[in-house]
C-alpha atoms as a PDB file:
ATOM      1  CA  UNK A   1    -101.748 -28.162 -52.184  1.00  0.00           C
ATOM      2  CA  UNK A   2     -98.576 -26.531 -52.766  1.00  0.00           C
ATOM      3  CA  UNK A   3     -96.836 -27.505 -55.894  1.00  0.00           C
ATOM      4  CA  UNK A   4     -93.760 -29.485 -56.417  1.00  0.00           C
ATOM      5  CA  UNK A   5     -90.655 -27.147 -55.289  1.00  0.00           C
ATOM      6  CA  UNK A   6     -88.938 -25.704 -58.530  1.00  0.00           C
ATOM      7  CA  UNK A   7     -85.293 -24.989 -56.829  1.00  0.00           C
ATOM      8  CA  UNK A   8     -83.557 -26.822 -54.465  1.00  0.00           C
ATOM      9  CA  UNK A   9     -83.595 -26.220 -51.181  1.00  0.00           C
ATOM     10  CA  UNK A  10     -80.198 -24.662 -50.991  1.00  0.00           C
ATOM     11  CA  UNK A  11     -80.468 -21.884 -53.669  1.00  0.00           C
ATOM     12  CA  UNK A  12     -77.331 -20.239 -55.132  1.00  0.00           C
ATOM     13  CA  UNK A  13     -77.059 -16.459 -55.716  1.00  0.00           C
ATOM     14  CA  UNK A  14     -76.409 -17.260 -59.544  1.00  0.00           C
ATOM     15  CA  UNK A  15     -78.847 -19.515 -60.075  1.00  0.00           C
ATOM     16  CA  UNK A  16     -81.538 -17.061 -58.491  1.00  0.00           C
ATOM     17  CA  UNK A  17     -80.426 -14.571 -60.866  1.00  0.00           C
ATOM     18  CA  UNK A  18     -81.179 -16.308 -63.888  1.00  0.00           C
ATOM     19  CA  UNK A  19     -84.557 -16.926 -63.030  1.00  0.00           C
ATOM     20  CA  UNK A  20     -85.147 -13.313 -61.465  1.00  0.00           C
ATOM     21  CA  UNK A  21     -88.791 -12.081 -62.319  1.00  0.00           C
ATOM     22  CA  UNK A  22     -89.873 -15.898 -63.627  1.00  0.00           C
ATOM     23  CA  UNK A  23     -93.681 -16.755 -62.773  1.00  0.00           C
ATOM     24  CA  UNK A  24     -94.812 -17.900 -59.917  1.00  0.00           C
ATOM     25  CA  UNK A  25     -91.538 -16.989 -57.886  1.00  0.00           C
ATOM     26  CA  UNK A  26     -91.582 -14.856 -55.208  1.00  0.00           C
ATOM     27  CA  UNK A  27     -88.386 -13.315 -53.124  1.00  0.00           C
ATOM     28  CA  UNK A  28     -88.778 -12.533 -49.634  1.00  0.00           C
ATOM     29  CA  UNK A  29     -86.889 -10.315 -47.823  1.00  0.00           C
ATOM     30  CA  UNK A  30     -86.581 -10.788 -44.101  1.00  0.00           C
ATOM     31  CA  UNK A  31     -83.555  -8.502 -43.386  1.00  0.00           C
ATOM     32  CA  UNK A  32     -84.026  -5.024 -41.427  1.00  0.00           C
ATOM     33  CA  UNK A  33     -86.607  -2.624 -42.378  1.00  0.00           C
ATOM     34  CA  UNK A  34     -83.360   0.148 -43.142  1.00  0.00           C
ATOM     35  CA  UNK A  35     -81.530  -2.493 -44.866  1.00  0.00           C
ATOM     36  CA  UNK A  36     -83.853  -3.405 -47.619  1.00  0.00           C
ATOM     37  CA  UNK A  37     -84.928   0.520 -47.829  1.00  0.00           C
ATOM     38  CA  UNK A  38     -81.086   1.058 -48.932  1.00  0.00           C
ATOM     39  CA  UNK A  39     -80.869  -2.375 -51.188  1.00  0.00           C
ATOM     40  CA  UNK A  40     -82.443  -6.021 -51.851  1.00  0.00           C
ATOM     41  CA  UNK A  41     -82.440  -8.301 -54.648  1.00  0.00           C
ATOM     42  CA  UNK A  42     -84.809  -6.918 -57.761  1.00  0.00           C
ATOM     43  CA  UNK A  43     -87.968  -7.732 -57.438  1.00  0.00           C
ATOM     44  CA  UNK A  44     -87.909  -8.732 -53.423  1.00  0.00           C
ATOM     45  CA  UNK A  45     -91.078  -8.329 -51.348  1.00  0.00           C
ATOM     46  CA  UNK A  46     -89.890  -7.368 -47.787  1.00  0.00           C
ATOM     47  CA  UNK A  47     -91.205  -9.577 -44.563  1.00  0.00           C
ATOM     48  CA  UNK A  48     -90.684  -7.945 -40.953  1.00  0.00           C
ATOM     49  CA  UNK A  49     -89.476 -11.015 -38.847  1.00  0.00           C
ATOM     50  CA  UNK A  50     -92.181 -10.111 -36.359  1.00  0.00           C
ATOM     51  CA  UNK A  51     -95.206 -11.004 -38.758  1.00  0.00           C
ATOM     52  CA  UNK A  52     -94.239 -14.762 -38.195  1.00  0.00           C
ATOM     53  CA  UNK A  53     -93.695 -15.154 -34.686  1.00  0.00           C
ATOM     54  CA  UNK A  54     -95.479 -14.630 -31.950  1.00  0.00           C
ATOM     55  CA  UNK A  55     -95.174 -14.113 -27.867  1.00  0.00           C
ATOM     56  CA  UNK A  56     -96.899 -15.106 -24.936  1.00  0.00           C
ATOM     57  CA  UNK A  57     -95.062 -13.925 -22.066  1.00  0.00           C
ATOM     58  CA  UNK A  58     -92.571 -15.329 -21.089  1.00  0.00           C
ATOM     59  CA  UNK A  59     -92.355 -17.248 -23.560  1.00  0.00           C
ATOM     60  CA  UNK A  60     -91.294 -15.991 -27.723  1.00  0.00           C
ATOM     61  CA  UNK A  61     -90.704 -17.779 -30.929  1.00  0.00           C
ATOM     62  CA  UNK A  62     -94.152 -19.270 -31.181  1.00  0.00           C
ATOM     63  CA  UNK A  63     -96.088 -19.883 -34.055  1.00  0.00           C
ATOM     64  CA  UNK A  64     -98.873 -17.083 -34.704  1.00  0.00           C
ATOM     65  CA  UNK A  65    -102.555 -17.437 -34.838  1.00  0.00           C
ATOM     66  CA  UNK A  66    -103.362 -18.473 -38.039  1.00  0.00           C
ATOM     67  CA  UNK A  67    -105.370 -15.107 -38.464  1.00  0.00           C
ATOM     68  CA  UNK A  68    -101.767 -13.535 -38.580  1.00  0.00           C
ATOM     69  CA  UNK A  69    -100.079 -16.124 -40.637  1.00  0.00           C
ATOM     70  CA  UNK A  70    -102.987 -15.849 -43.245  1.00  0.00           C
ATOM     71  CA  UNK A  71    -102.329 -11.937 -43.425  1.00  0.00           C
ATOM     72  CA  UNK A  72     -98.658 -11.986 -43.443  1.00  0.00           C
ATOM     73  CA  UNK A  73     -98.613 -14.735 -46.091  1.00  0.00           C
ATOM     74  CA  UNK A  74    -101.364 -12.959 -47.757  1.00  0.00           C
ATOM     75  CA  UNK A  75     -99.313  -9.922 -48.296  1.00  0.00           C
ATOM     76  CA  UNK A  76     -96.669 -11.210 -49.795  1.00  0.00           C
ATOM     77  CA  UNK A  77     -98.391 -12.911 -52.343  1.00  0.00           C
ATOM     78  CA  UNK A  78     -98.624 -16.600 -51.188  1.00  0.00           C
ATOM     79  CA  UNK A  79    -100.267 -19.376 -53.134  1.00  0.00           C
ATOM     80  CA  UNK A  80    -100.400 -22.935 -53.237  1.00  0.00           C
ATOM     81  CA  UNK A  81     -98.670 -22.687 -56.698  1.00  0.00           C
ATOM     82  CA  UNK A  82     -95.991 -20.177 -55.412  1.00  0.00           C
ATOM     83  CA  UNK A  83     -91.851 -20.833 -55.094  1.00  0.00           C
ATOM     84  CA  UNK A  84     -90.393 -18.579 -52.285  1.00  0.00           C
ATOM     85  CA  UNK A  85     -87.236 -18.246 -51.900  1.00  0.00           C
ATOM     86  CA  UNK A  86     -86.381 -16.662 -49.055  1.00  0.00           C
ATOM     87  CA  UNK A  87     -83.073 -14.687 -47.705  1.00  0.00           C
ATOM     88  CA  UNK A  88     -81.684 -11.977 -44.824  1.00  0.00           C
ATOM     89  CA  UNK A  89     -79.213  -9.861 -43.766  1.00  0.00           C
ATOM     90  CA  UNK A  90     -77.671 -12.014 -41.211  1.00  0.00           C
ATOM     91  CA  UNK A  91     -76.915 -15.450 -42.791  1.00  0.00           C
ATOM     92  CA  UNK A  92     -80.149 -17.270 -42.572  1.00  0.00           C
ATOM     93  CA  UNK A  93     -81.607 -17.288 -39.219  1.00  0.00           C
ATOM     94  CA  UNK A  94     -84.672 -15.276 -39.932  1.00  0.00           C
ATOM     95  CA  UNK A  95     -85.971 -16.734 -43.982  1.00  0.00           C
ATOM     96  CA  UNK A  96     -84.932 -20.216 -42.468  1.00  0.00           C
ATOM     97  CA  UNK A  97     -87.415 -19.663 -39.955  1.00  0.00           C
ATOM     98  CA  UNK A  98     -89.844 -18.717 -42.885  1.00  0.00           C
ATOM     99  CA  UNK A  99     -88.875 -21.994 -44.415  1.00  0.00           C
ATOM    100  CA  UNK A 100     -90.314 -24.166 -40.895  1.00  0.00           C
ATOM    101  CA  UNK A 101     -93.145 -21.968 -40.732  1.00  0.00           C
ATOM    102  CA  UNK A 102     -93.926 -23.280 -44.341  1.00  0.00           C
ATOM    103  CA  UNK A 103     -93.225 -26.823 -43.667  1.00  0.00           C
ATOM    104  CA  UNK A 104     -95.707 -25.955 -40.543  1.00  0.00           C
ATOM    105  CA  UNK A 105     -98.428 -25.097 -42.970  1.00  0.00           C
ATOM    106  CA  UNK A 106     -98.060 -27.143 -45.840  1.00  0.00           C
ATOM    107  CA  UNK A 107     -96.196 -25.251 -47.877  1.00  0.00           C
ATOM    108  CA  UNK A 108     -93.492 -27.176 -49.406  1.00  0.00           C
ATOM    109  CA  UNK A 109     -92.269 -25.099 -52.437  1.00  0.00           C
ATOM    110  CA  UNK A 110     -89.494 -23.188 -51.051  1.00  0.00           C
ATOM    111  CA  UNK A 111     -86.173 -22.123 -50.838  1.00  0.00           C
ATOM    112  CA  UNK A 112     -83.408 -20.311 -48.852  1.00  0.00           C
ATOM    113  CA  UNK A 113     -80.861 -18.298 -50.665  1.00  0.00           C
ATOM    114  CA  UNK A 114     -77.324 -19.730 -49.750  1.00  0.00           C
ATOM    115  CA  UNK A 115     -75.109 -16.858 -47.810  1.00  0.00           C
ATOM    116  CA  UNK A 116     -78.109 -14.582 -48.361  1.00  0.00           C
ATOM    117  CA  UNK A 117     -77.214 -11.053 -48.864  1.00  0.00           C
ATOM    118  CA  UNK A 118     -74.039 -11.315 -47.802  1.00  0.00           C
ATOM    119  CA  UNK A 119     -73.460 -13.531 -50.848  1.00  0.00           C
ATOM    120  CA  UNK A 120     -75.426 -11.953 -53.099  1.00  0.00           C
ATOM    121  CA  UNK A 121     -74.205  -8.104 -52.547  1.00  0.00           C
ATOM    122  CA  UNK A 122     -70.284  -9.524 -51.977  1.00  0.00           C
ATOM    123  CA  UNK A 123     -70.337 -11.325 -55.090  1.00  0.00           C
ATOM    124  CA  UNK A 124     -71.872  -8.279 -57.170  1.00  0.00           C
ATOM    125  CA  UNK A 125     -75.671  -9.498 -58.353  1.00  0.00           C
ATOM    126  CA  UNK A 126     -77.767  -6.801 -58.810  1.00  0.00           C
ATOM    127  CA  UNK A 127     -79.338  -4.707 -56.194  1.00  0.00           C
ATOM    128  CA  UNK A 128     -82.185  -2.024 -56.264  1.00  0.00           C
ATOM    129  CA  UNK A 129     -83.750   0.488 -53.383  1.00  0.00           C
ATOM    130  CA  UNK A 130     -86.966   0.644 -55.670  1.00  0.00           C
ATOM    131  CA  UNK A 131     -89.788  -0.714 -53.461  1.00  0.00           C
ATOM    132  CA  UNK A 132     -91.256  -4.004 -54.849  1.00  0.00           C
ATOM    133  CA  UNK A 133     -95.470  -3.576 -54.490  1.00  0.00           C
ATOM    134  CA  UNK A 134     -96.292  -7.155 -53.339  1.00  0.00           C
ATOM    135  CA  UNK A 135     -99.392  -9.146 -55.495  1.00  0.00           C
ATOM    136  CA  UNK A 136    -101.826  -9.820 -52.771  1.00  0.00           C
ATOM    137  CA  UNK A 137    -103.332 -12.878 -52.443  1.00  0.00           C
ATOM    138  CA  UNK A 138    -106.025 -14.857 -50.363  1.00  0.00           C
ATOM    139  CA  UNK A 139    -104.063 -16.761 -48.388  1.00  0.00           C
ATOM    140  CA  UNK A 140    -105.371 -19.298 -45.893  1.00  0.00           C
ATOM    141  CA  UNK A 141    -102.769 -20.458 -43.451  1.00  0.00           C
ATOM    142  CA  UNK A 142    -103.948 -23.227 -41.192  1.00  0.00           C
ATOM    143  CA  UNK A 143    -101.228 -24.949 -39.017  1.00  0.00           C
ATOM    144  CA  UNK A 144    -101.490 -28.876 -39.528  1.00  0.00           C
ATOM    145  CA  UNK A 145    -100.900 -29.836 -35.259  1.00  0.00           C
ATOM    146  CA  UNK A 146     -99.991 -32.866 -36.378  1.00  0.00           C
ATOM    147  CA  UNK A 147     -97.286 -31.579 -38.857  1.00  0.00           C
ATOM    148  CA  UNK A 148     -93.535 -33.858 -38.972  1.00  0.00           C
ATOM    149  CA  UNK A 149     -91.940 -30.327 -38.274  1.00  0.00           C
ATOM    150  CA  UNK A 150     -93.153 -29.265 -35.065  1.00  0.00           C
ATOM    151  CA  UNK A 151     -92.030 -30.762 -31.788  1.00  0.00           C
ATOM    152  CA  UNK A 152     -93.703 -29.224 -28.874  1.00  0.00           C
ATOM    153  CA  UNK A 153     -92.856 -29.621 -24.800  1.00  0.00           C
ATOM    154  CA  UNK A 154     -94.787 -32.372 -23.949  1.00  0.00           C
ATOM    155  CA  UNK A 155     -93.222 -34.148 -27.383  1.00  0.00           C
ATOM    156  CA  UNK A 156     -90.034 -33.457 -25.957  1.00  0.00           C
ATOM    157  CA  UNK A 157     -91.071 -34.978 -22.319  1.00  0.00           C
ATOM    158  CA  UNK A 158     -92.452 -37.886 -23.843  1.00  0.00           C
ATOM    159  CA  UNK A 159     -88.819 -38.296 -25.763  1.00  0.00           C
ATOM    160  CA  UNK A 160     -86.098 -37.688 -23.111  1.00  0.00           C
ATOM    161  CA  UNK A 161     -85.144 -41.156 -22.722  1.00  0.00           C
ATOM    162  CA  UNK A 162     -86.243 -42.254 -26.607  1.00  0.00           C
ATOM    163  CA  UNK A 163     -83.132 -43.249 -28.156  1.00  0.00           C
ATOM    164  CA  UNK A 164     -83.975 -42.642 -31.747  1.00  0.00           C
ATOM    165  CA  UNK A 165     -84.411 -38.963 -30.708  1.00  0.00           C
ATOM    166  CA  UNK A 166     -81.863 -36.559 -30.697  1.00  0.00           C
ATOM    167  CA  UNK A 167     -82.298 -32.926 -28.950  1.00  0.00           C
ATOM    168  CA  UNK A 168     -79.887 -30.711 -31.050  1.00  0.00           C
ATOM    169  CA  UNK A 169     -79.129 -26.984 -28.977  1.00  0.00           C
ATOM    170  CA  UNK A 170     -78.453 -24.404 -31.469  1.00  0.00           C
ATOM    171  CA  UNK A 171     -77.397 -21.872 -28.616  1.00  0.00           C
ATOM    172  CA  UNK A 172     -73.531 -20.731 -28.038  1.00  0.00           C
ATOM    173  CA  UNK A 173     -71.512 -23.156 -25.711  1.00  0.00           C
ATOM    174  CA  UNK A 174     -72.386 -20.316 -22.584  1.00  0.00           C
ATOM    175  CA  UNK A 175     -75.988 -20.414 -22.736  1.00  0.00           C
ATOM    176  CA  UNK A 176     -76.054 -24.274 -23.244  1.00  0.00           C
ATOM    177  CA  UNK A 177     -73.387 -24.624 -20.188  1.00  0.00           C
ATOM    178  CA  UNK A 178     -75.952 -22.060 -18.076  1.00  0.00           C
ATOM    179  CA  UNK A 179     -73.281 -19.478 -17.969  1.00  0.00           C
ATOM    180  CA  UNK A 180     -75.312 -17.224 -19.900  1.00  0.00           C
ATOM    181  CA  UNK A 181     -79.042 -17.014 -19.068  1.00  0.00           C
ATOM    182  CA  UNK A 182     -82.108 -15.578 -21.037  1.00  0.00           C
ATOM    183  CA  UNK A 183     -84.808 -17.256 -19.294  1.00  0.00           C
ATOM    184  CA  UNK A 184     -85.577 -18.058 -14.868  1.00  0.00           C
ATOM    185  CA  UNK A 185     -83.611 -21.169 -15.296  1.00  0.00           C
ATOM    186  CA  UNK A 186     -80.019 -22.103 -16.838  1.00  0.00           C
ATOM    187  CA  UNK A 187     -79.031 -24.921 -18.778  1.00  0.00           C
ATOM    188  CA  UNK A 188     -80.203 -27.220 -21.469  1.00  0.00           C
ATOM    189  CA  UNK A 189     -82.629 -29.919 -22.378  1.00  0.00           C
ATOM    190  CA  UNK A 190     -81.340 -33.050 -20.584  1.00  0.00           C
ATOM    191  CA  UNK A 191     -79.660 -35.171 -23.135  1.00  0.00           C
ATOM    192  CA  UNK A 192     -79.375 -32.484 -25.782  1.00  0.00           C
ATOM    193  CA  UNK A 193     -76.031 -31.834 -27.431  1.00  0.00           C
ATOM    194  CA  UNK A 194     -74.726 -28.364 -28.588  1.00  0.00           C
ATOM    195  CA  UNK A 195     -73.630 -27.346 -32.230  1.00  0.00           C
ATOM    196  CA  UNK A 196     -74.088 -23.170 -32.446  1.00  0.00           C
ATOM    197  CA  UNK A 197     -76.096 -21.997 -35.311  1.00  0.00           C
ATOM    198  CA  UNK A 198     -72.841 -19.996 -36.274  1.00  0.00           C
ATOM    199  CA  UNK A 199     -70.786 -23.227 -37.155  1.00  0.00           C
ATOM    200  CA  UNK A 200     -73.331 -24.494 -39.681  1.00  0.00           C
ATOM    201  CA  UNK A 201     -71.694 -21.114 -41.586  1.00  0.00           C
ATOM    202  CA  UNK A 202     -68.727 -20.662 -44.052  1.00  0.00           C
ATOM    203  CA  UNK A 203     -67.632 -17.168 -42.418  1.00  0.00           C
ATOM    204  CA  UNK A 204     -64.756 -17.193 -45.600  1.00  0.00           C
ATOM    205  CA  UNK A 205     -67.485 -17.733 -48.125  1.00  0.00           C
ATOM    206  CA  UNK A 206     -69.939 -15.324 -47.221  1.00  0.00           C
ATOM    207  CA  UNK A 207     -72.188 -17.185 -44.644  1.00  0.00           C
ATOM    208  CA  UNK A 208     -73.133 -20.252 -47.102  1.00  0.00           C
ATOM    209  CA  UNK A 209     -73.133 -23.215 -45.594  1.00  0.00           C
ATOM    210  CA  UNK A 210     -70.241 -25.319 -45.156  1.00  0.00           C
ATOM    211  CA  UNK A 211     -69.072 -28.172 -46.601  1.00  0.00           C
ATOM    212  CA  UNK A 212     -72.283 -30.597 -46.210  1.00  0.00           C
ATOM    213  CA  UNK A 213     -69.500 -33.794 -45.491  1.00  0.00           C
ATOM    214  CA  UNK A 214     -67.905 -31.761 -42.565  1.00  0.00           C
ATOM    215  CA  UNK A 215     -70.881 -31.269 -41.074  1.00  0.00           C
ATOM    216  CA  UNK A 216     -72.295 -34.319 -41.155  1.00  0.00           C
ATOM    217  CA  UNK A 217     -69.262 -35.770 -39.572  1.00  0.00           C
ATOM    218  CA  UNK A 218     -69.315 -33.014 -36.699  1.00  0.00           C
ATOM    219  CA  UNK A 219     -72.876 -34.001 -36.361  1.00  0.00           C
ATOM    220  CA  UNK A 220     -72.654 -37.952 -36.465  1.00  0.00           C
ATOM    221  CA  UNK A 221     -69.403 -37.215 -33.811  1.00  0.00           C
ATOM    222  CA  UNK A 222     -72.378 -35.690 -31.743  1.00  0.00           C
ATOM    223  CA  UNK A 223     -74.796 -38.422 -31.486  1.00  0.00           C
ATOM    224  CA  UNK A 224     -77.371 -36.465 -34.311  1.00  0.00           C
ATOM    225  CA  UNK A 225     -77.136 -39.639 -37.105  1.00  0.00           C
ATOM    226  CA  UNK A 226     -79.750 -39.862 -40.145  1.00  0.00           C
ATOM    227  CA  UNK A 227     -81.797 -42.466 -38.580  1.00  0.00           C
ATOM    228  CA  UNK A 228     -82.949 -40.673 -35.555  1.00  0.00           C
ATOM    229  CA  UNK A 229     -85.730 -37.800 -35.343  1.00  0.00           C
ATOM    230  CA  UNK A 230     -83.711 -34.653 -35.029  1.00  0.00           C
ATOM    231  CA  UNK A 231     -85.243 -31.712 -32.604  1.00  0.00           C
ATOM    232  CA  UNK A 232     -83.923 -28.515 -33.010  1.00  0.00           C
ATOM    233  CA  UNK A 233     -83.858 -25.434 -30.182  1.00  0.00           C
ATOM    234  CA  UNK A 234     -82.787 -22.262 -28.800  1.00  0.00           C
ATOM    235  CA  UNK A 235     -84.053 -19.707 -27.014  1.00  0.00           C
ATOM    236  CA  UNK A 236     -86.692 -18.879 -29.360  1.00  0.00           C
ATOM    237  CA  UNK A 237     -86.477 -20.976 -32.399  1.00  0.00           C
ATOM    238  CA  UNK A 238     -84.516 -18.523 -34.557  1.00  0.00           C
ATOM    239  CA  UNK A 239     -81.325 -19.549 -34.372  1.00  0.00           C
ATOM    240  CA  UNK A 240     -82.268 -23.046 -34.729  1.00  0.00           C
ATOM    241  CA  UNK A 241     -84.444 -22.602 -37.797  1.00  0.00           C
ATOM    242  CA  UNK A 242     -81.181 -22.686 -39.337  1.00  0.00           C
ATOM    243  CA  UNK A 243     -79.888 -25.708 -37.536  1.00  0.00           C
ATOM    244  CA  UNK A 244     -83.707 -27.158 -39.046  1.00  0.00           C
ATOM    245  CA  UNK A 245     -83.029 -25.659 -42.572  1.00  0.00           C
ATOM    246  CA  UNK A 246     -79.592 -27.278 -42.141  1.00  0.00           C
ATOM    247  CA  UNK A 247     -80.410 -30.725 -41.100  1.00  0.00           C
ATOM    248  CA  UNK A 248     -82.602 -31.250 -44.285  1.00  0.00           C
ATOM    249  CA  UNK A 249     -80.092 -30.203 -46.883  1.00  0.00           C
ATOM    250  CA  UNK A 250     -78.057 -32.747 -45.341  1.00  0.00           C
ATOM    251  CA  UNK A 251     -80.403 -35.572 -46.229  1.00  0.00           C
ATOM    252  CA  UNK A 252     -81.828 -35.902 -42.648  1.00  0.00           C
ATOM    253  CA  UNK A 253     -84.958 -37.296 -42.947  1.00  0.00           C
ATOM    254  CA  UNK A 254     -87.251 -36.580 -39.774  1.00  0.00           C
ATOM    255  CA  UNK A 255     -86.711 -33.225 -38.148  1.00  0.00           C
ATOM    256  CA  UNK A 256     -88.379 -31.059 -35.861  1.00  0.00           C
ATOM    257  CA  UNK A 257     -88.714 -27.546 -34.724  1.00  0.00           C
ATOM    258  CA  UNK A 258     -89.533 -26.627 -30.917  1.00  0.00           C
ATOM    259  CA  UNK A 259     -91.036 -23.239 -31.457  1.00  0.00           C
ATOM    260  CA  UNK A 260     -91.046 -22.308 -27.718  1.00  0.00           C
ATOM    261  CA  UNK A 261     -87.307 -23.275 -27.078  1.00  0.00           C
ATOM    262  CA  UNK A 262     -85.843 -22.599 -24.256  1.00  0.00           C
ATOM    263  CA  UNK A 263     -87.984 -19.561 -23.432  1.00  0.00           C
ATOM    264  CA  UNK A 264     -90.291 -22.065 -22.967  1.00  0.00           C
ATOM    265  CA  UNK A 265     -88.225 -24.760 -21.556  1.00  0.00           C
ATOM    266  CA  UNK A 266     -86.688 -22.864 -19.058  1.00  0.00           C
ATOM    267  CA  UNK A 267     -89.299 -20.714 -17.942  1.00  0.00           C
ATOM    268  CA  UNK A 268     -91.300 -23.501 -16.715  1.00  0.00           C
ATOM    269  CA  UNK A 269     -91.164 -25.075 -12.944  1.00  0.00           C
ATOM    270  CA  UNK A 270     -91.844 -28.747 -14.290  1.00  0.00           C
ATOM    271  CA  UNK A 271     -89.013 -29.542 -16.830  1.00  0.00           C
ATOM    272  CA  UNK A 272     -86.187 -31.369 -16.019  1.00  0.00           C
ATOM    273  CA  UNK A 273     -82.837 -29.072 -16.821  1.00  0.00           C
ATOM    274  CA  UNK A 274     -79.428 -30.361 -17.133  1.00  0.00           C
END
């Protein structure tokens, strides 16, 4: 059993840097390959986003075997008693979908780094293109099917008309409206509302997260209140990883990831679209 998380949820660069090299703490990188080559946070194991996810044609964003989750966690170093805090090159897309993948196997010591690199190389912490040798470890990853964080299809189906469920579409206004199409069908979950990942982003504060009362009241205005169980999509469960990551620094206290999305979603012939 994973231990008690050390850091909150929403890590800041400063804090992070006090505690750089402490016990027990791991960093993980999940920008570009080239990118953390050129310069990542002392002491930062690097991740490729494509050791966590998986595809089944057509459909991407799913969870791995747990043969691949074991080795990917394995090589960075994972243990039960480990603190990760995780961080990327593009705001937090690809460590918040570290962070789910966690919650999907237990793991509930973690952290994303607020802004992520953007914060932490804009605001001068120190950076290094020496190449951090990860610890191995032993890692077991087995994926809990019955785990609070992961809603699948048939969930969803079951849920359409559930009131005390909200379907939250992390997807740009085009692709929820079905003027922009990724998969055989256009549209979005019926019911679901649309907030883009992007928005949950202070773009004038180097992609931290923005004011946690302004959100909340953009996402109340929506329909998505504390009380209900919050399901979170896109096309692949990327984007809305965030949205996920998001939702629980804001106190929410039941959300979901749909892995699938609307790869999934819409590449089926027996799923209601809106």
């Amino acid at each position: 059993m994973a231990e008690t998380a050390r850091f909150p949820l929403i890590l800041e660069p400063e804090a992070l840097e006090e505690r750089l090299g402490e016990e027990n703490l791991i960093i993980v990188d999940l920008s570009g390959s080239k990118v953390h080559a050129r310069y990542h946070i002392p002491g930062a194991v690097h991740l490729g986003y494509g050791e966590i996810v998986a595809r089944r044609d057509p459909v991407g964003g799913l969870l791995p075997e747990e043969t691949q989750l074991s080795q990917a966690m394995s090589a960075i170093g994972l243990t039960p008693e480990t603190h990760v805090v995780a961080y990327d090159d593009e705001g937090g897309g690809k460590a918040a979908r570290l962070l789910w993948t966690f919650d999907s196997i237990g793991h509930r010591a973690y952290s994303l780094l607020n802004g992520g690199l953007h914060a932490w190389a804009n605001e001068v912490h120190p950076l290094t293109d020496r190449p951090t040798e990860p610890r191995r470890s032993d890692y077991r990853a087995r994926v809990d099917p019955q785990s609070t964080a992961l809603a699948t299809c048939d969930y969803i189906l079951e849920h359409l008309d559930d009131p005390s469920v909200a379907l939250l579409d992390a997807r740009s206004p085009e692709e929820y409206r079905g003027l922009r199409r990724y998969s055989a069908r256009a549209g979005h979950i019926p019911g679901a509302v649309n907030m883009d990942w992007v928005n949950g982003m202070d773009q004038n504060r180097n992609l931290r997260l923005r004011d946690a009362a302004a959100l909340t009241k953009e996402l109340n205005a929506l329909g998505v209140t504390p009380e209900k169980t919050v399901v979170t999509y896109c096309q692949t469960h990327h984007r809305s990883a965030y949205s996920y990551v998001m939702l629980k620094w804001l106190g929410f206290p039941s959300v979901k990831g749909y892995a699938g999305s609307w790869s999934e979603w819409g590449n089926r012939d027996d799923t209601p679209v809106e």
